[in-house]
C-alpha atoms as a PDB file:
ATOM      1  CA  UNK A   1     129.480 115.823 107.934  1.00  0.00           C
ATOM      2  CA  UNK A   2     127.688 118.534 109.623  1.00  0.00           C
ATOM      3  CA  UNK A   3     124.746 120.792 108.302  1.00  0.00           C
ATOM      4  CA  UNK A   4     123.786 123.989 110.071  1.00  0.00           C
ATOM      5  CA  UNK A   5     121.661 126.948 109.241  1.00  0.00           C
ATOM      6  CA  UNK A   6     123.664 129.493 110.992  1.00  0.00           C
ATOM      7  CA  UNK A   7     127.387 128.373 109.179  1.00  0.00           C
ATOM      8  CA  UNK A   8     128.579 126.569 111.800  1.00  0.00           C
ATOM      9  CA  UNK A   9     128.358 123.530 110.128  1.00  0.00           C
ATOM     10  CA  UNK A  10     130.537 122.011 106.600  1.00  0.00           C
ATOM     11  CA  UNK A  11     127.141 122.654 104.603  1.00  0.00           C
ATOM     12  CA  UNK A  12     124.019 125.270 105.060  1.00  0.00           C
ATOM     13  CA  UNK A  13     121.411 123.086 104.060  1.00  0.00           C
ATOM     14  CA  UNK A  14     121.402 118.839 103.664  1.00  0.00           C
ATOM     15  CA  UNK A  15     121.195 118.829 100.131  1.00  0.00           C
ATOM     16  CA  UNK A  16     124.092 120.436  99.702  1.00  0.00           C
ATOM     17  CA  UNK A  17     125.346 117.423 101.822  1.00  0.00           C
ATOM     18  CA  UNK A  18     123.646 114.618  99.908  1.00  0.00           C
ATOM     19  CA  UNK A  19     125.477 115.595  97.337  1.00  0.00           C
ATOM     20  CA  UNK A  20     128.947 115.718  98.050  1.00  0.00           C
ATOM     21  CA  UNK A  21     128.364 111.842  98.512  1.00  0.00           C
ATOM     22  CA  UNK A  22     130.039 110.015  95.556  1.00  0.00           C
ATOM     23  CA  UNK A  23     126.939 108.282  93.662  1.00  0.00           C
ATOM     24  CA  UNK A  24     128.624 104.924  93.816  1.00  0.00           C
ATOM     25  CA  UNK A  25     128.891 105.424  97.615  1.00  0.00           C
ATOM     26  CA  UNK A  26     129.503 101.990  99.370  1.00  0.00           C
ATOM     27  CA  UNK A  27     130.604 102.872 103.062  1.00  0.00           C
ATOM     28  CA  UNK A  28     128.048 104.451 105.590  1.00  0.00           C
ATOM     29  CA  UNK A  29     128.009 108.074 105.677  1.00  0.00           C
ATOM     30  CA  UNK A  30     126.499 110.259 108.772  1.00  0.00           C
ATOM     31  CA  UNK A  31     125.045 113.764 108.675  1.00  0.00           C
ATOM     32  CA  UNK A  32     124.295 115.166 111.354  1.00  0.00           C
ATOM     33  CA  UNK A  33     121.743 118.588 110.968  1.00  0.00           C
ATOM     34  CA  UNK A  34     121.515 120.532 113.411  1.00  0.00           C
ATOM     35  CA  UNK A  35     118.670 122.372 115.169  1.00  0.00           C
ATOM     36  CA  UNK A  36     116.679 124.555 112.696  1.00  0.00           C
ATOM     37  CA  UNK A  37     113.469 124.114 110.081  1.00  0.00           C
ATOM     38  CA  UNK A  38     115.297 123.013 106.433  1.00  0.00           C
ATOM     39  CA  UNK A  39     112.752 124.309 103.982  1.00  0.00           C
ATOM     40  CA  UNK A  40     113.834 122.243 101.228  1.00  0.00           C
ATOM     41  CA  UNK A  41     112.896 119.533  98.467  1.00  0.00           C
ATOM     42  CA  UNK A  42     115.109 116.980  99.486  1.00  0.00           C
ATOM     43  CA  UNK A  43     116.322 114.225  96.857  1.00  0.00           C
ATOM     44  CA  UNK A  44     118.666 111.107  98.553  1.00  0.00           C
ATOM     45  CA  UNK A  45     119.167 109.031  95.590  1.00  0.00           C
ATOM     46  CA  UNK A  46     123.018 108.115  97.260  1.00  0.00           C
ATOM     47  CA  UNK A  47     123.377 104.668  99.275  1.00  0.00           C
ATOM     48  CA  UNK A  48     123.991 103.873 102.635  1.00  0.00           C
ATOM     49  CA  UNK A  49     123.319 107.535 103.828  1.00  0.00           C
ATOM     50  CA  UNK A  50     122.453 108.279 107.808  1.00  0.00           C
ATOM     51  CA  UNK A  51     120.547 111.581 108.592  1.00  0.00           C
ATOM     52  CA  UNK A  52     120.810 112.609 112.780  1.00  0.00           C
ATOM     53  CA  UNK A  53     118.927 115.249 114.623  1.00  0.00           C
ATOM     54  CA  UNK A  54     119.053 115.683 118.323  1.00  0.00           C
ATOM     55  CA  UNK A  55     115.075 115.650 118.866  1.00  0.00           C
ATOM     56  CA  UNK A  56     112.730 115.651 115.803  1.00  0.00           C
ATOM     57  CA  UNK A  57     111.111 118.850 117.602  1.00  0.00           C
ATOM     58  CA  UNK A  58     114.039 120.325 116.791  1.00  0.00           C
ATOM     59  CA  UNK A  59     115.111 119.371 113.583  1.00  0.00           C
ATOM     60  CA  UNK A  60     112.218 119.967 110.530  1.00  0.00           C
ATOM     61  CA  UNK A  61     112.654 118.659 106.876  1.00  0.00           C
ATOM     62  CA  UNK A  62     109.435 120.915 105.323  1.00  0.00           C
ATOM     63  CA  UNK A  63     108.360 121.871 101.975  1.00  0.00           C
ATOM     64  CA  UNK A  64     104.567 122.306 100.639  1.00  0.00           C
ATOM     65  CA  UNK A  65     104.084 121.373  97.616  1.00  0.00           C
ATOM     66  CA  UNK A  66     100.829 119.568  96.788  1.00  0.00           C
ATOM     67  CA  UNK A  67      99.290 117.733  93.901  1.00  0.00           C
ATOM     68  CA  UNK A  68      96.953 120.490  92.402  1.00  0.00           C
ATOM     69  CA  UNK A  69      99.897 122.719  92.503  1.00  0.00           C
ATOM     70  CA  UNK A  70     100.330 124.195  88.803  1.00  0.00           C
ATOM     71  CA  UNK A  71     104.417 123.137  87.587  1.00  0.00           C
ATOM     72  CA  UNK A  72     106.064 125.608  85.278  1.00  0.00           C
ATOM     73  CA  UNK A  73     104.287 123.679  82.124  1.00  0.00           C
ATOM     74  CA  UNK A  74     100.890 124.960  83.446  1.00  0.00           C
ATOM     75  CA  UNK A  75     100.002 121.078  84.722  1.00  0.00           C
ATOM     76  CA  UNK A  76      99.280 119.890  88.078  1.00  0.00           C
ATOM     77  CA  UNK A  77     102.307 118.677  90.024  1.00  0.00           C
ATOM     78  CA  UNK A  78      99.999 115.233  90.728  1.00  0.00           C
ATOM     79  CA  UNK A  79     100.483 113.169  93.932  1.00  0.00           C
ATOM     80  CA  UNK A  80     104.079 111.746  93.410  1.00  0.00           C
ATOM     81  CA  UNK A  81     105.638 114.694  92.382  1.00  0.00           C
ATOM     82  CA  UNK A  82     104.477 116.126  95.437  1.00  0.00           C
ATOM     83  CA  UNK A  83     107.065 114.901  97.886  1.00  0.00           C
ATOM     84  CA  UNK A  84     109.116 116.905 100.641  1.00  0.00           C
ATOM     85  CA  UNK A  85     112.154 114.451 100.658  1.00  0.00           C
ATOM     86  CA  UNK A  86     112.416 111.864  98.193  1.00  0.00           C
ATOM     87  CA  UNK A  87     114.534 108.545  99.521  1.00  0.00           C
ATOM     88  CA  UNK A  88     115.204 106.693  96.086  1.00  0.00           C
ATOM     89  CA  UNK A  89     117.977 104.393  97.384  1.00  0.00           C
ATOM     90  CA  UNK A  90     118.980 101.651  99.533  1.00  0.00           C
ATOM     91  CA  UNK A  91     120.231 101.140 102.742  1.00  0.00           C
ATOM     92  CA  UNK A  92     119.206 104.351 104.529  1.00  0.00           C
ATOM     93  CA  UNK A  93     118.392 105.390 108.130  1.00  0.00           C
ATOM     94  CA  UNK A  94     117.211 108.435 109.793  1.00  0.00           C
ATOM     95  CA  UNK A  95     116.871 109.180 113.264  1.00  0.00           C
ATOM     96  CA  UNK A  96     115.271 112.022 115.162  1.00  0.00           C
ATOM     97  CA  UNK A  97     113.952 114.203 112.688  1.00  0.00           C
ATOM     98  CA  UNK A  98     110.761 115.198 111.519  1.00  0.00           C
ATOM     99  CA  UNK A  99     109.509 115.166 108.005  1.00  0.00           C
ATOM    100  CA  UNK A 100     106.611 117.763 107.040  1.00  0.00           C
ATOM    101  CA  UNK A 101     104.686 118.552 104.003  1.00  0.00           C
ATOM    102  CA  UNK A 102     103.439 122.027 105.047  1.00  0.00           C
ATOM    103  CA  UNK A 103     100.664 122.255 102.445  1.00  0.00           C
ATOM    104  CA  UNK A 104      97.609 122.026 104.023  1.00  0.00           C
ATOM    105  CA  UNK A 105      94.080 120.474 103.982  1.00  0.00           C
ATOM    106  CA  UNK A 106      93.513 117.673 100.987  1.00  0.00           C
ATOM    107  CA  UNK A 107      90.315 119.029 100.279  1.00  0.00           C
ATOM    108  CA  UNK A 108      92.236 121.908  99.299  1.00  0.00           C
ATOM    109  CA  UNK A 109      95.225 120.946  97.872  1.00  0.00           C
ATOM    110  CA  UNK A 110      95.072 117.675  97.137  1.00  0.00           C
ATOM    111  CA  UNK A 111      97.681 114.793  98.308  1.00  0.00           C
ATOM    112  CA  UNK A 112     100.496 116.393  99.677  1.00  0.00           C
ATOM    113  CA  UNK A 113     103.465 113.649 100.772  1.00  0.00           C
ATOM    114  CA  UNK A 114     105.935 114.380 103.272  1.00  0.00           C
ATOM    115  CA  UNK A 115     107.964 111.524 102.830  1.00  0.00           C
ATOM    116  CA  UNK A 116     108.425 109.530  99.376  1.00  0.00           C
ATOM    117  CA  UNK A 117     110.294 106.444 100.471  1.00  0.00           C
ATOM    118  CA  UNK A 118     111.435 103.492  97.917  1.00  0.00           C
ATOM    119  CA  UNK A 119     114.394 101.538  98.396  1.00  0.00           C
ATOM    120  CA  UNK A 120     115.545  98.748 100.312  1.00  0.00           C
ATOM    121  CA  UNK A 121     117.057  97.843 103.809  1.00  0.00           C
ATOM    122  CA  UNK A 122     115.324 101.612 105.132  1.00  0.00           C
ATOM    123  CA  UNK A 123     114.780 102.370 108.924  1.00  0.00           C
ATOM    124  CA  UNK A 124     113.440 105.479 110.839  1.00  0.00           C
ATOM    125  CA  UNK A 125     114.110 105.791 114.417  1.00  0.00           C
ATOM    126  CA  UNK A 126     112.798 108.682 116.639  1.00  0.00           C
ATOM    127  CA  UNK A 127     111.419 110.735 113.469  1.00  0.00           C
ATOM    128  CA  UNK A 128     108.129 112.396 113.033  1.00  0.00           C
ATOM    129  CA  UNK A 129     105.905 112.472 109.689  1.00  0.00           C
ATOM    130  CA  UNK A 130     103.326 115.274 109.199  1.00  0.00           C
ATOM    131  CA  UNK A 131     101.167 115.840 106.885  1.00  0.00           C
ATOM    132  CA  UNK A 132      97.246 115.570 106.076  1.00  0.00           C
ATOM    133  CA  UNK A 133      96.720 113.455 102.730  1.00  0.00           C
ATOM    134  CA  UNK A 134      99.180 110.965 101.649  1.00  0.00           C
ATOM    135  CA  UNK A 135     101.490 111.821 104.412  1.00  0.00           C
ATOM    136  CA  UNK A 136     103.718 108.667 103.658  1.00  0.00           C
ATOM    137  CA  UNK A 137     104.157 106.841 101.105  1.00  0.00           C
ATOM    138  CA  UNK A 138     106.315 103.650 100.561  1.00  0.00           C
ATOM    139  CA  UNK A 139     107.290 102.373  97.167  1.00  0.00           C
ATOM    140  CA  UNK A 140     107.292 100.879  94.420  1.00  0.00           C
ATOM    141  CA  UNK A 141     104.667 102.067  93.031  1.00  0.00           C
ATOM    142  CA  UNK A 142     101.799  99.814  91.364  1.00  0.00           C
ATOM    143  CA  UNK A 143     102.090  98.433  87.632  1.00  0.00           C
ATOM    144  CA  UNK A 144     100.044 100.722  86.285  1.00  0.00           C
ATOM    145  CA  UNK A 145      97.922 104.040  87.161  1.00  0.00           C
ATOM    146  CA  UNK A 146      93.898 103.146  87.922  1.00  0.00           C
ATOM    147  CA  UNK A 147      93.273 106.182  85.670  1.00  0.00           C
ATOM    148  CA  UNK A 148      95.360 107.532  83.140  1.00  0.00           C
ATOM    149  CA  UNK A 149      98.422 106.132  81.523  1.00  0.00           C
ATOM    150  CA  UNK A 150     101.400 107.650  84.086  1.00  0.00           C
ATOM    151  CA  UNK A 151     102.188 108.237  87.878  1.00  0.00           C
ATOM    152  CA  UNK A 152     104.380 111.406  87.415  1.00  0.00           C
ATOM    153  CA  UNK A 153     106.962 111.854  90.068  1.00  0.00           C
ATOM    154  CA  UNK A 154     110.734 110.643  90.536  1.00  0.00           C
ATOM    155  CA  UNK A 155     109.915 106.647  89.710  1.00  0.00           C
ATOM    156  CA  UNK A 156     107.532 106.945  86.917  1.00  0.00           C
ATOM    157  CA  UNK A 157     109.520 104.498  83.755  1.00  0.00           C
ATOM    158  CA  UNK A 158     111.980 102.821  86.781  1.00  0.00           C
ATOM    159  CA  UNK A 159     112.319  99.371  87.734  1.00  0.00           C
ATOM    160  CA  UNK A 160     110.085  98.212  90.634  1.00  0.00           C
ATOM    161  CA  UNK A 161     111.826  96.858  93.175  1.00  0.00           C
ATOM    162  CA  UNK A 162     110.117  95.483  96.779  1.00  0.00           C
ATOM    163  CA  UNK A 163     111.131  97.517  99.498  1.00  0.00           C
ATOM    164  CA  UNK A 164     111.460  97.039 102.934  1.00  0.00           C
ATOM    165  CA  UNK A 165     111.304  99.540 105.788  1.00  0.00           C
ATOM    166  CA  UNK A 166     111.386  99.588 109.551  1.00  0.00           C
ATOM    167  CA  UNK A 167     109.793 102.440 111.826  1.00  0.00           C
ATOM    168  CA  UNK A 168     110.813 102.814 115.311  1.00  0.00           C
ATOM    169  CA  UNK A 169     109.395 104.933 117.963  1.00  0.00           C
ATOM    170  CA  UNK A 170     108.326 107.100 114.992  1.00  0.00           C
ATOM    171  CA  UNK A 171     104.774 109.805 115.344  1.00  0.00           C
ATOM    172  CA  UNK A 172     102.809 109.632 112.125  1.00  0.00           C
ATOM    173  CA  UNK A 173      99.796 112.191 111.208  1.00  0.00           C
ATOM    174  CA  UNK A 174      97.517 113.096 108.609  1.00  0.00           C
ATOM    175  CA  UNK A 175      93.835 112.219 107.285  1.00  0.00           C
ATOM    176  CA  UNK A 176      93.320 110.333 103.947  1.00  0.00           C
ATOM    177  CA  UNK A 177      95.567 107.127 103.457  1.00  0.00           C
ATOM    178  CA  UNK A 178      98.274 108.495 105.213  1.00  0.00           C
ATOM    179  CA  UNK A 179     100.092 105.969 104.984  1.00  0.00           C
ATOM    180  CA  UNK A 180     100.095 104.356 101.890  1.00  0.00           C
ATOM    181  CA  UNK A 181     101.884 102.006  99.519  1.00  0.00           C
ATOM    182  CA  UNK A 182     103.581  98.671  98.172  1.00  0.00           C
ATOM    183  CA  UNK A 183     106.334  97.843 100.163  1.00  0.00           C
ATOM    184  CA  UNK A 184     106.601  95.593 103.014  1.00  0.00           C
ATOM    185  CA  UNK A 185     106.824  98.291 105.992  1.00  0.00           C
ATOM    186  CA  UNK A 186     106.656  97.438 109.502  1.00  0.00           C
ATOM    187  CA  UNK A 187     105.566 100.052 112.449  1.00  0.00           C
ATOM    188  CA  UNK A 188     107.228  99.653 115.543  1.00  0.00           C
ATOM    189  CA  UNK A 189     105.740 100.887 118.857  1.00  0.00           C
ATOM    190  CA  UNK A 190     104.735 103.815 116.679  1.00  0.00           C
ATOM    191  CA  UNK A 191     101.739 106.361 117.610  1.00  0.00           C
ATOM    192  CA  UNK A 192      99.829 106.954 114.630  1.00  0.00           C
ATOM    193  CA  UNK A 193      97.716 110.230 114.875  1.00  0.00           C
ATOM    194  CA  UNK A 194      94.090 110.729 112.523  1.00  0.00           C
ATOM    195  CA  UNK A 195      93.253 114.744 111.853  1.00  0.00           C
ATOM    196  CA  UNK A 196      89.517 115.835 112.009  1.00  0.00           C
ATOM    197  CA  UNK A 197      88.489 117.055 108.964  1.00  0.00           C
ATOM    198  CA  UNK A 198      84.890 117.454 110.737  1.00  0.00           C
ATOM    199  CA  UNK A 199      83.075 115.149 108.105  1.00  0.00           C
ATOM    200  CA  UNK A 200      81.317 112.170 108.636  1.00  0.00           C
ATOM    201  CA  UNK A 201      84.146 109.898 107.482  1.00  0.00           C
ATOM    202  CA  UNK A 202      87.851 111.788 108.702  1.00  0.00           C
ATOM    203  CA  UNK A 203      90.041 109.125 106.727  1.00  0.00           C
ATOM    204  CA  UNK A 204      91.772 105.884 106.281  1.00  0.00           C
ATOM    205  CA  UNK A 205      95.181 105.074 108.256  1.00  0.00           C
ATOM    206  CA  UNK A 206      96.428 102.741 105.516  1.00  0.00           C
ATOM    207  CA  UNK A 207      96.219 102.456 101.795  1.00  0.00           C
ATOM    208  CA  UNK A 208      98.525  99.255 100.686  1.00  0.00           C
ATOM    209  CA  UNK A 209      99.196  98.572  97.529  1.00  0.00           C
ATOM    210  CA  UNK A 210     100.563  95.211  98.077  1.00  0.00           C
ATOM    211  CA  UNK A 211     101.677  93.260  95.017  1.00  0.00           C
ATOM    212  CA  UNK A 212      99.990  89.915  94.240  1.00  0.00           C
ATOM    213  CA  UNK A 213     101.925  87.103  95.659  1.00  0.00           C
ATOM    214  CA  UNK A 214     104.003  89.384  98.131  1.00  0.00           C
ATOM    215  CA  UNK A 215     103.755  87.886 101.429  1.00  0.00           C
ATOM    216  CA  UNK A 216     103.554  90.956 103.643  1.00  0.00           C
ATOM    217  CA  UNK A 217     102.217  94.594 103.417  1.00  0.00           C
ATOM    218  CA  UNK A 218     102.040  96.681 106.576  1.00  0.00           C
ATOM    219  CA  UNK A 219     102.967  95.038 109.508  1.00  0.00           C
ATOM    220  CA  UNK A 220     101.926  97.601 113.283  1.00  0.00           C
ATOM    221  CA  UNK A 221     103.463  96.376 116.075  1.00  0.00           C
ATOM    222  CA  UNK A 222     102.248  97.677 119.490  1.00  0.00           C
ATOM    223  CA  UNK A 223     101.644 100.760 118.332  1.00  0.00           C
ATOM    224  CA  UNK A 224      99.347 103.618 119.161  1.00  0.00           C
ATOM    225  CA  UNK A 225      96.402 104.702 117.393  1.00  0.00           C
ATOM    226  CA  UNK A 226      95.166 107.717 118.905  1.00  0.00           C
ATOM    227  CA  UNK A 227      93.881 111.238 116.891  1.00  0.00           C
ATOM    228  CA  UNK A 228      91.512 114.780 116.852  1.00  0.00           C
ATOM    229  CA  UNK A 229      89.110 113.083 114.819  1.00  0.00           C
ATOM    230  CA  UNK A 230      85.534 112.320 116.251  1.00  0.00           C
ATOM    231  CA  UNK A 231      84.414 108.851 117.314  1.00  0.00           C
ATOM    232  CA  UNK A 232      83.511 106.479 115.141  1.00  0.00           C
ATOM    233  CA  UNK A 233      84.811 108.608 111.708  1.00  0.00           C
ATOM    234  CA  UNK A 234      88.249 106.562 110.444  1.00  0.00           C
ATOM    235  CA  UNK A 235      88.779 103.281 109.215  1.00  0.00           C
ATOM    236  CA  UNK A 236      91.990 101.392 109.857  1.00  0.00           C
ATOM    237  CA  UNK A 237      92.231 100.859 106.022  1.00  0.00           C
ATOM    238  CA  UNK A 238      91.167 100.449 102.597  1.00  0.00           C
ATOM    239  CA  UNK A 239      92.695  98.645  99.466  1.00  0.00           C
ATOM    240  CA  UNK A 240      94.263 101.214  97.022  1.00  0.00           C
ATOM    241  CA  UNK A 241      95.149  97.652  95.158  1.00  0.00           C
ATOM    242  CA  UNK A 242      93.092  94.544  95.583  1.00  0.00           C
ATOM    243  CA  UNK A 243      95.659  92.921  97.485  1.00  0.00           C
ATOM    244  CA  UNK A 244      96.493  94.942 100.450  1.00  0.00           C
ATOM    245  CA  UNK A 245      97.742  93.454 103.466  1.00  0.00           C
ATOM    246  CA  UNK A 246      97.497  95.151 106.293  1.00  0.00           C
ATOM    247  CA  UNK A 247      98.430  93.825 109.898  1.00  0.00           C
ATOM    248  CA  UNK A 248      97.531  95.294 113.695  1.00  0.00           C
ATOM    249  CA  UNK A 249      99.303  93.607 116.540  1.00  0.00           C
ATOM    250  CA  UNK A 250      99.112  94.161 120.110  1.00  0.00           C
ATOM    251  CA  UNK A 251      97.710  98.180 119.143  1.00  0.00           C
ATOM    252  CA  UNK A 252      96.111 100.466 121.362  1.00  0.00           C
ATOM    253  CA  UNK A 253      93.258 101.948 119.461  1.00  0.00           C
ATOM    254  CA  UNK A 254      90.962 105.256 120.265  1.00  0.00           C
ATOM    255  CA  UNK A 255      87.227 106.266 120.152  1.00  0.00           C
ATOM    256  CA  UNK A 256      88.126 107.181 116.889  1.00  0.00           C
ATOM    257  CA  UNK A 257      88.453 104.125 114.761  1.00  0.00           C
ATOM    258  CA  UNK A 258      85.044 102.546 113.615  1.00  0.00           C
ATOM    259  CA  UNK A 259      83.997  99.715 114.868  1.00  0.00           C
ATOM    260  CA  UNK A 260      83.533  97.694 111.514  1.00  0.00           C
ATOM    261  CA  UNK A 261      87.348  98.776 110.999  1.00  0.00           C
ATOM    262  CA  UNK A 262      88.154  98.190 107.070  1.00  0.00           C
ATOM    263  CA  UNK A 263      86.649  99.704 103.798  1.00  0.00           C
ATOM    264  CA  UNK A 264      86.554  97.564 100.792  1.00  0.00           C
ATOM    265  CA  UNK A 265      86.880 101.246  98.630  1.00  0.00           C
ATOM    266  CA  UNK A 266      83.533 100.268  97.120  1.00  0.00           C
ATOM    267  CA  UNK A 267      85.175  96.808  95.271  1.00  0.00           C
ATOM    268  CA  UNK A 268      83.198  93.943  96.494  1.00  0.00           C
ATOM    269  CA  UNK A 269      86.168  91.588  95.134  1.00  0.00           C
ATOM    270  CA  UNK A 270      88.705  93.047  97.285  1.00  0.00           C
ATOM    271  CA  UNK A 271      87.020  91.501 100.130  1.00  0.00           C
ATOM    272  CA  UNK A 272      88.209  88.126  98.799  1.00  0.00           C
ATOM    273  CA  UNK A 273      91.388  89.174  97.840  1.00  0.00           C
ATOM    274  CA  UNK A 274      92.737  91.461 100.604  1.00  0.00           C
ATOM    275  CA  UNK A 275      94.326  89.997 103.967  1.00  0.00           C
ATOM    276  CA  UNK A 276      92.948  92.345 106.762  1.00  0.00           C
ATOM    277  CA  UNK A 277      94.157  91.336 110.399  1.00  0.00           C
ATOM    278  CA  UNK A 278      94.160  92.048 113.943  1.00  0.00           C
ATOM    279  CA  UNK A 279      95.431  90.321 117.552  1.00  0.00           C
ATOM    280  CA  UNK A 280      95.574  91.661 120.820  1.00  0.00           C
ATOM    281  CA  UNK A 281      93.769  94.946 119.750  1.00  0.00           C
ATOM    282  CA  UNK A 282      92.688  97.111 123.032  1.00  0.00           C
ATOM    283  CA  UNK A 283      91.232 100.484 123.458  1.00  0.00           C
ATOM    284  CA  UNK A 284      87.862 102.340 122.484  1.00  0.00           C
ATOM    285  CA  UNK A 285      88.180 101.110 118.972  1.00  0.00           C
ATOM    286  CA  UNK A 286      89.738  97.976 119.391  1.00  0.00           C
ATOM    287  CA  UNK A 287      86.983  96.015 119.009  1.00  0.00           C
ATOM    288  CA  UNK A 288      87.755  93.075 116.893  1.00  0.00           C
ATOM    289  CA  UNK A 289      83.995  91.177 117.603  1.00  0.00           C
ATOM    290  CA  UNK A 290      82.336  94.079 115.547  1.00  0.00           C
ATOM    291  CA  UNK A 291      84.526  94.134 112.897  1.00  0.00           C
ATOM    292  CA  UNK A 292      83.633  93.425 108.756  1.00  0.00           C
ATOM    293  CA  UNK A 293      82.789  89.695 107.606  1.00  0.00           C
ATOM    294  CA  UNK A 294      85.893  89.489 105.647  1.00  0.00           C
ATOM    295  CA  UNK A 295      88.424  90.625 108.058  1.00  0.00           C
ATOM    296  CA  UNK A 296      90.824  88.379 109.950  1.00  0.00           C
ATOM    297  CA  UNK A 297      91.779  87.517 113.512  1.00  0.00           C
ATOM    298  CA  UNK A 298      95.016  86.330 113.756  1.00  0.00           C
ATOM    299  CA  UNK A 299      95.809  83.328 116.216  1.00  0.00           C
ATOM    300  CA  UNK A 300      98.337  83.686 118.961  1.00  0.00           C
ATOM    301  CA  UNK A 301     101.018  81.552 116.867  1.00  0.00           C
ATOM    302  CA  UNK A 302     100.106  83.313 114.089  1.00  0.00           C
ATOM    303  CA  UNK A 303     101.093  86.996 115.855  1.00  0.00           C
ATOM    304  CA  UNK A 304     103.915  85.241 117.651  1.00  0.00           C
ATOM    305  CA  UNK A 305     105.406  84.795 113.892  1.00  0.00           C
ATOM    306  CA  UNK A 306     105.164  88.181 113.040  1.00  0.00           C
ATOM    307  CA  UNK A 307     106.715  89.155 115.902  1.00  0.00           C
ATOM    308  CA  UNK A 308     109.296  87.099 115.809  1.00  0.00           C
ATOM    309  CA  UNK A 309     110.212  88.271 111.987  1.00  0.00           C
ATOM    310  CA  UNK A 310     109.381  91.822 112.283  1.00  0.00           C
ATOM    311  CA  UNK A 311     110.060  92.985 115.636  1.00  0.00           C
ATOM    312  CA  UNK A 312     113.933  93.944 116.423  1.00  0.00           C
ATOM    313  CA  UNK A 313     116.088  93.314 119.457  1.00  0.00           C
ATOM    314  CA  UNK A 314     116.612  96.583 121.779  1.00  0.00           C
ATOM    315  CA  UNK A 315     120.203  96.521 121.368  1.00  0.00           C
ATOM    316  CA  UNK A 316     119.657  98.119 117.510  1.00  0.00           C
ATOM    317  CA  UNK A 317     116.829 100.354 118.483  1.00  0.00           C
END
């Protein structure tokens, strides 16, 4: 199937598209979008769907949307509800396209996700994800809210269900836990860009949620860390959930990250409970020696195994 703006295309926008696939959809099915900026709140609940741009600087998935947006009952739209495209199925991939929530500043707005991703068997190739807080977020969500009684948003009453998700070659921005969640995700030779919001703290790459038990949170893999933000103002993560695991392997790291690296978000037992690690990190703000007490360092047989789990062959990238 092909979507274009101008007609030339089966479908004018990719909803339109998502939705001619039968719900019950078993076989792969490929849309390709052509060049143009899709303003639209994009919902993929269909299986084994394939989106396919040419470049993701020319093909833009965008909405705005943020979480102290008023809905039509007079209530803020809240974090989850938030979303520019919501992926709320399995097997999916996506490959050079970019992803936006178009909103704006957090300390304005409030979380604003680009991407809402829970399902299984997921990959992004080539794509782009822009934002400023709560740029991505990968599912399920946690048991239960830390305040209040509900999430909001497309999941809130569903089954949870661990997800898995592979990014390749993929440019990732925004401030606040940017990239946050449960799932197990892994970050492949990614660049992962921090925004100055000029204040003495500019944000937190990661915000896992990690379940209990689950053996792997994120996982970056010779990726980039590089940003606007000043020296010494972002942390490569804090625990949204006590057990977050986050992993940095083989990473390049700018002036930008602190040198103590992690934040326990103020919860002296998460520094028992969390799994924090690096190998191999190089850079400005790869300094592993200065990091917190109750951070890791992972041996060379211990990276080795991640790599040799996580990391995929070239012949699929």
């Amino acid at each position: 199937m092909i979507v274009a703006k101008d007609g030339s295309g089966a479908f004018t926008s990719i909803q339109e598209a998502i939705d001619s696939v039968p719900d019950s959809n078993t076989e792969w099915v490929t849309i390709y979008i052509k060049d143009g900026v899709y303003k639209e709140k994009l919902v993929i609940t269909k299986p084994f769907v394939s989106l396919m741009g040419i470049s993701p600087e020319k093909v833009t998935i965008t909405y705005d949307d943020y979480a102290k947006k008023k809905g039509p009952n007079g209530e803020e739209m809240r974090t989850f509800a938030s979303y520019s495209v919501f992926i709320g199925a399995d097997h999916f991939t996506a490959k050079n396209i970019t992803f936006e929530n178009s909103a704006g500043c957090g300390s304005v707005v409030g979380q604003a996700v680009a991407a809402y991703v829970d399902g299984d068997q997921m990959e992004f190739h080539h794509c782009r994800f822009l934002g400023h807080q709560d740029t991505l977020f990968t599912g399920p969500l946690p048991p239960k809210p830390i305040e209040g009684t509900t999430f909001g948003g497309p999941m809130e009453g569903k089954e949870r269900k661990a997800g898995h998700s592979y990014f390749y070659d993929c440019y990732l921005e925004g401030d606040i836990d940017f990239i946050f969640g449960s799932s197990t995700a892994v970050f492949d030779s990614c660049e992962i860009f921090s925004l100055d919001r000029r204040e003495e703290v500019n944000g937190y790459i990661t915000a896992a949620s990690t379940p209990e038990g689950q053996p792997f949170g994120y996982v970056f893999l010779n990726c980039r860390l590089t940003g606007s933000a000043a020296p010494e103002t972002v942390y490569l993560g804090r625990p949204w959930r006590d057990y977050a695991r986050t992993v940095f392997i083989n990473c390049w790291m700018g002036p930008h990250i602190k040198k103590e690296g992690w934040h326990n978000w103020d919860k002296k037992r998460a520094e028992k409970t969390t799994f924090y690690a690096e190998y191999n990190s190089s850079g400005p703000g790869g300094r592993m020696e200065s990091r917190v007490q109750w951070a890791h360092r992972l041996s060379a047989e211990q990276a080795a195994g991640y790599i040799r789990r996580f990391q995929k062959s070239e012949t699929v990238k």
